[in-house]
Structure formats: C-alpha cells, structure tokens
Protein backbone atom coordinates (compact mmCIF):
# COMPACT_ATOMS: atom_id res chain seq x y z
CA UNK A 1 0.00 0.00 0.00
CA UNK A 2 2.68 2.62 1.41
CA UNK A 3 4.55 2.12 -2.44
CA UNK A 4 0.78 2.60 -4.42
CA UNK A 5 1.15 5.96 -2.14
CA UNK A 6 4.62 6.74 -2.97
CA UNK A 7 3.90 6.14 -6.46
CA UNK A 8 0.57 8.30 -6.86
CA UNK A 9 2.28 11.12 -5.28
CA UNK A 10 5.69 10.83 -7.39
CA UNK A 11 2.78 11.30 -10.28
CA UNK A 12 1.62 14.37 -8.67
CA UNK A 13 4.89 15.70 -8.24
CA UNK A 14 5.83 15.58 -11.50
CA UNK A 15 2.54 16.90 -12.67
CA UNK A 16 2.90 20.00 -10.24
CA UNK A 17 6.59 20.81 -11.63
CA UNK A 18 5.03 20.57 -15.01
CA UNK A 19 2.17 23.47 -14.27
CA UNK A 20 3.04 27.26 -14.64
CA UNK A 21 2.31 29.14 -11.18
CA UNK A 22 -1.11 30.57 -12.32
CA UNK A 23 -2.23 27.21 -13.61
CA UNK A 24 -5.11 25.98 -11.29
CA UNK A 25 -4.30 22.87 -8.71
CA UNK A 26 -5.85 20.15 -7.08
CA UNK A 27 -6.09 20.29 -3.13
CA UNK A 28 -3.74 17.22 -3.74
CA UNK A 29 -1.45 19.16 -5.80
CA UNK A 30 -1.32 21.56 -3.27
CA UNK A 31 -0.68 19.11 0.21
CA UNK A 32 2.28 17.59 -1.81
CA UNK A 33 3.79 20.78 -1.91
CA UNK A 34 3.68 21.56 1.43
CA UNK A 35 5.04 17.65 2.24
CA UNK A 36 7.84 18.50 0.11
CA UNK A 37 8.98 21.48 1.93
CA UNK A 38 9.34 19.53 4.94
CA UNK A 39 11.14 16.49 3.21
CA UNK A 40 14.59 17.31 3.46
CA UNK A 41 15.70 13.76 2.58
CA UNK A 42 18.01 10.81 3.96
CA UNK A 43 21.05 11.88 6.34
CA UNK A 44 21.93 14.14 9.46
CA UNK A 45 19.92 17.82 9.45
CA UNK A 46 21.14 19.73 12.07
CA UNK A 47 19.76 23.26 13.47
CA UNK A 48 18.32 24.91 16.79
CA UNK A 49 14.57 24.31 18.70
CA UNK A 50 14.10 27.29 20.73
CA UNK A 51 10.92 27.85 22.97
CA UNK A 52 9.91 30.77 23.42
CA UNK A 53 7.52 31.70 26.38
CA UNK A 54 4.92 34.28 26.60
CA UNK A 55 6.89 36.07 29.91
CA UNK A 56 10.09 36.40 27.38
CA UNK A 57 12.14 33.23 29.09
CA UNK A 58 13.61 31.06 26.52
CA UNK A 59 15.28 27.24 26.20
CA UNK A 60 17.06 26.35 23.55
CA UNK A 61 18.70 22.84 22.30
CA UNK A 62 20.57 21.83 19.60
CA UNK A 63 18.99 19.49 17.39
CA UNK A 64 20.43 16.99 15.46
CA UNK A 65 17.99 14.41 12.99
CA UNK A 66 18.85 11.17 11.50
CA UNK A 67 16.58 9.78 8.89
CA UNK A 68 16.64 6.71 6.65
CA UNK A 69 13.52 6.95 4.78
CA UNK A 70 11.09 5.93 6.95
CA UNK A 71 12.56 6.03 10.60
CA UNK A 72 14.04 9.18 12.22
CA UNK A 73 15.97 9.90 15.04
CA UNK A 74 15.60 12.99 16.55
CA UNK A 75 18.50 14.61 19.39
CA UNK A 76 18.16 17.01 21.62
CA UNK A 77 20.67 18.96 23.91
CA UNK A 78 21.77 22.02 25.78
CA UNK A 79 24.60 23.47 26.10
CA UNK A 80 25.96 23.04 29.31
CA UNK A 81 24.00 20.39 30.09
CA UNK A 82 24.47 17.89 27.12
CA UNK A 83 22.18 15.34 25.66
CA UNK A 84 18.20 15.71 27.18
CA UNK A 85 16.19 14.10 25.27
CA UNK A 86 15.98 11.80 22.17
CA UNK A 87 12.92 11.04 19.60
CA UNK A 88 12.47 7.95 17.72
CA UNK A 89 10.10 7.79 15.00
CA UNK A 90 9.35 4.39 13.14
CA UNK A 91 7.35 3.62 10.02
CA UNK A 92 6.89 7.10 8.86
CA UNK A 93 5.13 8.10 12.26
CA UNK A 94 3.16 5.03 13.09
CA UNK A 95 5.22 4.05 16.06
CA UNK A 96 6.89 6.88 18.61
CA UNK A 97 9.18 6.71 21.32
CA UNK A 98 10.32 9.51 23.78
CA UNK A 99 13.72 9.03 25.74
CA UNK A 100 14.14 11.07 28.70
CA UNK A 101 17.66 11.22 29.07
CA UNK A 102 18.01 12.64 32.47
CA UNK A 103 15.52 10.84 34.32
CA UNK A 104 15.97 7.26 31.95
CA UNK A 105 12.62 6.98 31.23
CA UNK A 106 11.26 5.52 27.60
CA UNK A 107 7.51 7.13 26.72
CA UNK A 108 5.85 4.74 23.74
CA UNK A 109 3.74 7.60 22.64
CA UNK A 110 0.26 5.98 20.86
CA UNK A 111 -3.11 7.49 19.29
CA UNK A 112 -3.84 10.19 21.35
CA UNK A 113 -0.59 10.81 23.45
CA UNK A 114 1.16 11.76 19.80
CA UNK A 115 -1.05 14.83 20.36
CA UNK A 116 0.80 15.64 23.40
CA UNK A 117 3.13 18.28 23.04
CA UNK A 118 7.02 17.37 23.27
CA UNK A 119 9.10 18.97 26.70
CA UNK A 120 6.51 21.67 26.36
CA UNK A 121 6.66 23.28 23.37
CA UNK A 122 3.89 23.99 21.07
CA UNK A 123 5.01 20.94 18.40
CA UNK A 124 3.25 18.04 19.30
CA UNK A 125 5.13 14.68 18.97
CA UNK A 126 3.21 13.96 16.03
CA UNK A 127 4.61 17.14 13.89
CA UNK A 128 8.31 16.50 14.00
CA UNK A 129 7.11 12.17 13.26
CA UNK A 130 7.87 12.92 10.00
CA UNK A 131 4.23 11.70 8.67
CA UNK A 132 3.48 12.60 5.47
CA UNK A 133 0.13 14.98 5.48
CA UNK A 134 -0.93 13.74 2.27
CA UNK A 135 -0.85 10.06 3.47
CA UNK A 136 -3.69 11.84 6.44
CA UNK A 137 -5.31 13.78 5.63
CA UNK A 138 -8.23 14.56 2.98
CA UNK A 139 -7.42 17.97 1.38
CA UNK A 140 -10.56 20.20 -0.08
CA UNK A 141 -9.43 23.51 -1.65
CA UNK A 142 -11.82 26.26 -0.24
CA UNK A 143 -11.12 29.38 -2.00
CA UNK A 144 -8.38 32.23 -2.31
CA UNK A 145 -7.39 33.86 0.62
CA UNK A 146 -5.86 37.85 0.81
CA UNK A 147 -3.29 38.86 3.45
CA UNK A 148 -1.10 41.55 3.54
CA UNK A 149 -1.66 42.19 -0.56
CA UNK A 150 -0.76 38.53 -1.67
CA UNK A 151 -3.52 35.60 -2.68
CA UNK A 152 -3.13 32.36 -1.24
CA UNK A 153 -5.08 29.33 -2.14
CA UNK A 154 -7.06 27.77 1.11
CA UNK A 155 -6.69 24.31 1.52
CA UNK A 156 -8.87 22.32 4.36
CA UNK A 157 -7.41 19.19 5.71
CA UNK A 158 -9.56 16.60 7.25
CA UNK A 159 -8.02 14.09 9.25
CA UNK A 160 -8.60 10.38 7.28
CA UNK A 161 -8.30 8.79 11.42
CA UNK A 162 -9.36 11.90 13.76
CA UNK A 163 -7.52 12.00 17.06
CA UNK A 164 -7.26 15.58 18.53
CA UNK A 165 -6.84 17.59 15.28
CA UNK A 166 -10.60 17.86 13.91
CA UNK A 167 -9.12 20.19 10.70
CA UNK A 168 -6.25 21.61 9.64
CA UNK A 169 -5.87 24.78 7.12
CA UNK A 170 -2.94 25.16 4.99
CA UNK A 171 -2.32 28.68 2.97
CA UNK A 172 0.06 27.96 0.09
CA UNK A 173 1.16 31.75 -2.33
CA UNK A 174 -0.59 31.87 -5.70
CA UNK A 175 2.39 33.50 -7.02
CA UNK A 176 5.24 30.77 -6.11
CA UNK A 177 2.93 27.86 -4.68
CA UNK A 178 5.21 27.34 -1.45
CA UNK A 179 3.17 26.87 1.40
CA UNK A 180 3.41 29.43 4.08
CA UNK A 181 1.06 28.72 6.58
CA UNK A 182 -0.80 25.93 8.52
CA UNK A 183 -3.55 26.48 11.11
CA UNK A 184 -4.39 23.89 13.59
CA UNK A 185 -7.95 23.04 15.25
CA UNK A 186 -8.61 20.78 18.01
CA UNK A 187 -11.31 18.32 18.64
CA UNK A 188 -13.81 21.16 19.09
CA UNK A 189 -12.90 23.02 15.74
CA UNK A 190 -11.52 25.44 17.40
CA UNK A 191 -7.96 27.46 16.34
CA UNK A 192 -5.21 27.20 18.80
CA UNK A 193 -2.18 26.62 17.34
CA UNK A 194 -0.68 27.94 13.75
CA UNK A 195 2.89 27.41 11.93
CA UNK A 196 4.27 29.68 9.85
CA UNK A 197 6.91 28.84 6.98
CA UNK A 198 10.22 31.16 6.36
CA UNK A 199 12.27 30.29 3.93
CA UNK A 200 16.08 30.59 3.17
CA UNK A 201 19.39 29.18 2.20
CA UNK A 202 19.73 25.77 3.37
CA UNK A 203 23.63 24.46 3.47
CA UNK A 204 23.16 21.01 1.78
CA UNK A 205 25.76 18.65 1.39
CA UNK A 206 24.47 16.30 -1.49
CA UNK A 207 25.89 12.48 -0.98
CA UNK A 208 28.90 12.77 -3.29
CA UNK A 209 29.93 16.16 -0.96
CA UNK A 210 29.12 18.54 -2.91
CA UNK A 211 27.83 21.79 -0.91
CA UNK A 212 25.55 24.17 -1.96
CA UNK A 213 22.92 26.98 -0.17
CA UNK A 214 19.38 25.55 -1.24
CA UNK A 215 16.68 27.94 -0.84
CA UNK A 216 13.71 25.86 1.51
CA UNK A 217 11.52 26.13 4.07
CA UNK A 218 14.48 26.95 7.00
CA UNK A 219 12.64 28.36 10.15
CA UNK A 220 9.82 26.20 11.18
CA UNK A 221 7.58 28.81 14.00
CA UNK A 222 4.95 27.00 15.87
CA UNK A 223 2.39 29.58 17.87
CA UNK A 224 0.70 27.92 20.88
CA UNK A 225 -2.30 30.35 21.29
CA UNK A 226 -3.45 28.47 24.27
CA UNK A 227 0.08 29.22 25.93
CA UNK A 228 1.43 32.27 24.16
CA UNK A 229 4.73 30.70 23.36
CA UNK A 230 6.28 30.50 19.95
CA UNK A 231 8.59 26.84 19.11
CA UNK A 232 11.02 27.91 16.35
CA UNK A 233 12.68 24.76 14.59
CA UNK A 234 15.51 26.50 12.35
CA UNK A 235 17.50 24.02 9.96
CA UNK A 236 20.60 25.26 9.35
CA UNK A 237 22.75 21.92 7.65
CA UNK A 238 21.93 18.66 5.69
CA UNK A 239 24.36 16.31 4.94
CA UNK A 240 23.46 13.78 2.82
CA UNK A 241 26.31 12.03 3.10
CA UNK A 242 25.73 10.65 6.77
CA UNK A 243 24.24 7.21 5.94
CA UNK A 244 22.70 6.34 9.70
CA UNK A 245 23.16 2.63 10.18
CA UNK A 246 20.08 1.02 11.11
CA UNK A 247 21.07 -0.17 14.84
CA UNK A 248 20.32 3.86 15.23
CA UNK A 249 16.89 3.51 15.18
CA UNK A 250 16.36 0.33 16.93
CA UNK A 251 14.15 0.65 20.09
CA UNK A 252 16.33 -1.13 22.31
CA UNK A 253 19.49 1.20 21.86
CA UNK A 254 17.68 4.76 23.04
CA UNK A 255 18.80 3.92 26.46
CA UNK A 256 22.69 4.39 25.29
C-alpha cells in the first residue's frame, strides 16, 4: 500500500513541476507541496529548537535528525547540560518513542498521546514524526485567501483517522505555490495553534559532498495560542552524506 502511495504522489509531483504558477491545482497538488517542503531527505539535518515563552524566558537545544527513509531519530541537547532528550520515529510516524535522558525513562507515545506536546513546546510529537500529510489527511481547496496584498489558495485538511486535530488549514502563495502557513484546530474546531513557513538558504551537502545553499523552508515557527509561546525549529545543515546505520533507530538502543 505505502509504495501505491509513494507512487501516486511521485505522479503528482511531476505533474505539479510541469504546471506554470497561475495554472489551477488540485487540493492534492497543493498538500504535496507543502510535504515537500518539509522532506529534506536521507542523512543528518542539524539546526536549533528554541521555545519561546509568553513572559520572554527562553530554552534552547541543539537538534540533530537522523533519517533513513522511513525512521528518524531525533536529538536534543543544551549546552551546558548535554544530551536531554531523544525522539524515535518508526514507520513514517506510526510508532513513537520519547527518551528522557536525564531521568531514563522511555515514553511509547500511541493514538492520542502523539497529540501531546514534546518537553513543552507547542510541536506536538506527532509534527516532527515525519508523517506525510498527504498520506492523512483529505485535502478540499476552499477558495483564495488575501493577506497583507498577496492571494493564497485555502486548503482544508480533514483528518482520514481523527484524534485531537478535527481540521487543519494550509495557505500555500498563488504567485510561487510554497506553502506558508498551517492552522491547527482541536477536537472542538476550534484554532489554537498555527505554523508559519520562512524560507532561506539551506547548506546542503548532497551524498557525493558537494555543498551548496538551497533555498527551503528553514525556520519552522509553531504559535501555541493556548500558551502564548512561539517553538522555532531553524535548519541550518543537511548532509546527505551521513548514511545512519540502522542499529540507530532500533528501540532497544535509546537507552545508550
């Protein structure tokens, strides 16, 4: 089933690239884009998760992620403090595990408790999974949209197994078709948490070493409006040359 998927949406992908801007899309169209942005391939991405609270007190970790195609591996540490935290991710998001470094305690996170939101922040364990939306979610395009001067289309995502999200609402530019927006409602329909796309240069390293500054979504900013804190993900390096061996991901070695 998973390579039917993979298939249908390497069709849609090539149809998209095909399409000048002002061509109209599918709501399918449209998801895969915004999947895309936040595929940044096999290897080691490295960058900063700060939280930022509503009183103006901040953490921040360094964040290193190791992905093979369908598992990831997600570390977290401090400076001065060293390794916190790690997340393990297994068939594309199915199956999470949370390591508590400091207190040795291993979290299988299921159903609902993905919806739980990781050492506070205002990302839920189920947003940095790596789950592909498009695999999720039912997308319905419902109009343009005008902020600030610029059109977006609206796209409404419907959860295809509802947990705690009840819809999601994903703004993607007319003009360039990135996706710059995604608002988040819980069971009740209501709004409480959006994240906003920046883009810039990523520093890629492609896997025969060769570097160059790739222009993707960079800054990840997740506002809790529940909380008042803002969760910024920044990726900063890829290197695609970092082949993770698959011990890595294996349940059994978090505790090391």
């Amino acid at each position: 089933m998973r390579k039917l998927w993979n298939l249908f949406f390497l069709i849609s992908f090539v149809s998209l690239e095909a399409q000048a801007p002002d061509t109209s899309l599918s709501a399918q169209e449209l998801l895969a884009r915004l999947d895309r942005e936040m595929d940044y391939g096999k290897g080691l991405v490295k960058g900063t998760y700060v939280l930022i609270r509503r009183n103006g007190t901040s953490e921040t970790w360094r964040i290193n992620r190791f992905f093979n195609g369908e598992d990831a591996l997600l570390l977290f540490d401090r400076k001065g403090r060293g390794l916190e935290s790690k997340l393990l991710t297994k068939d594309e998001g199915e199956n999470v595990f949370f390591f508590n470094v400091l207190s040795a305690k291993l979290f299988r996170k299921t159903d609902d408790e993905k919806y739980e939101s990781l050492m506070g922040t205002g990302f839920f364990y189920v947003d940095l999974s790596g789950y592909s939306y498009q695999a999720n979610y039912n997308p319905l395009v419902n109009g343009d949209l005008e902020i600030g001067g610029e059109m977006y289309y609206r796209v409404s995502l419907k959860p295809i197994l509802p947990y705690f999200y009840k819809k999601l609402v994903l703004l993607v530019g007319k003009k360039d078709l990135k996706p710059y927006r995604v608002d988040f409602h819980d069971r009740d329909g209501i709004l409480f948490k959006t994240l906003n796309l920046k883009y810039g240069p990523v520093k890629i390293k492609d896997a025969a070493g060769k570097v160059e500054d790739v222009q993707k979504a960079s800054r990840l900013e997740m506002l809790d409006l529940n909380t008042g804190s803002i969760t910024v993900w920044e990726i900063q390096e890829v290197d695609k040359t970092v082949n993770p061996d698959a011990s890595l991901f294996n349940v059994d070695n978090l505790s090391r």
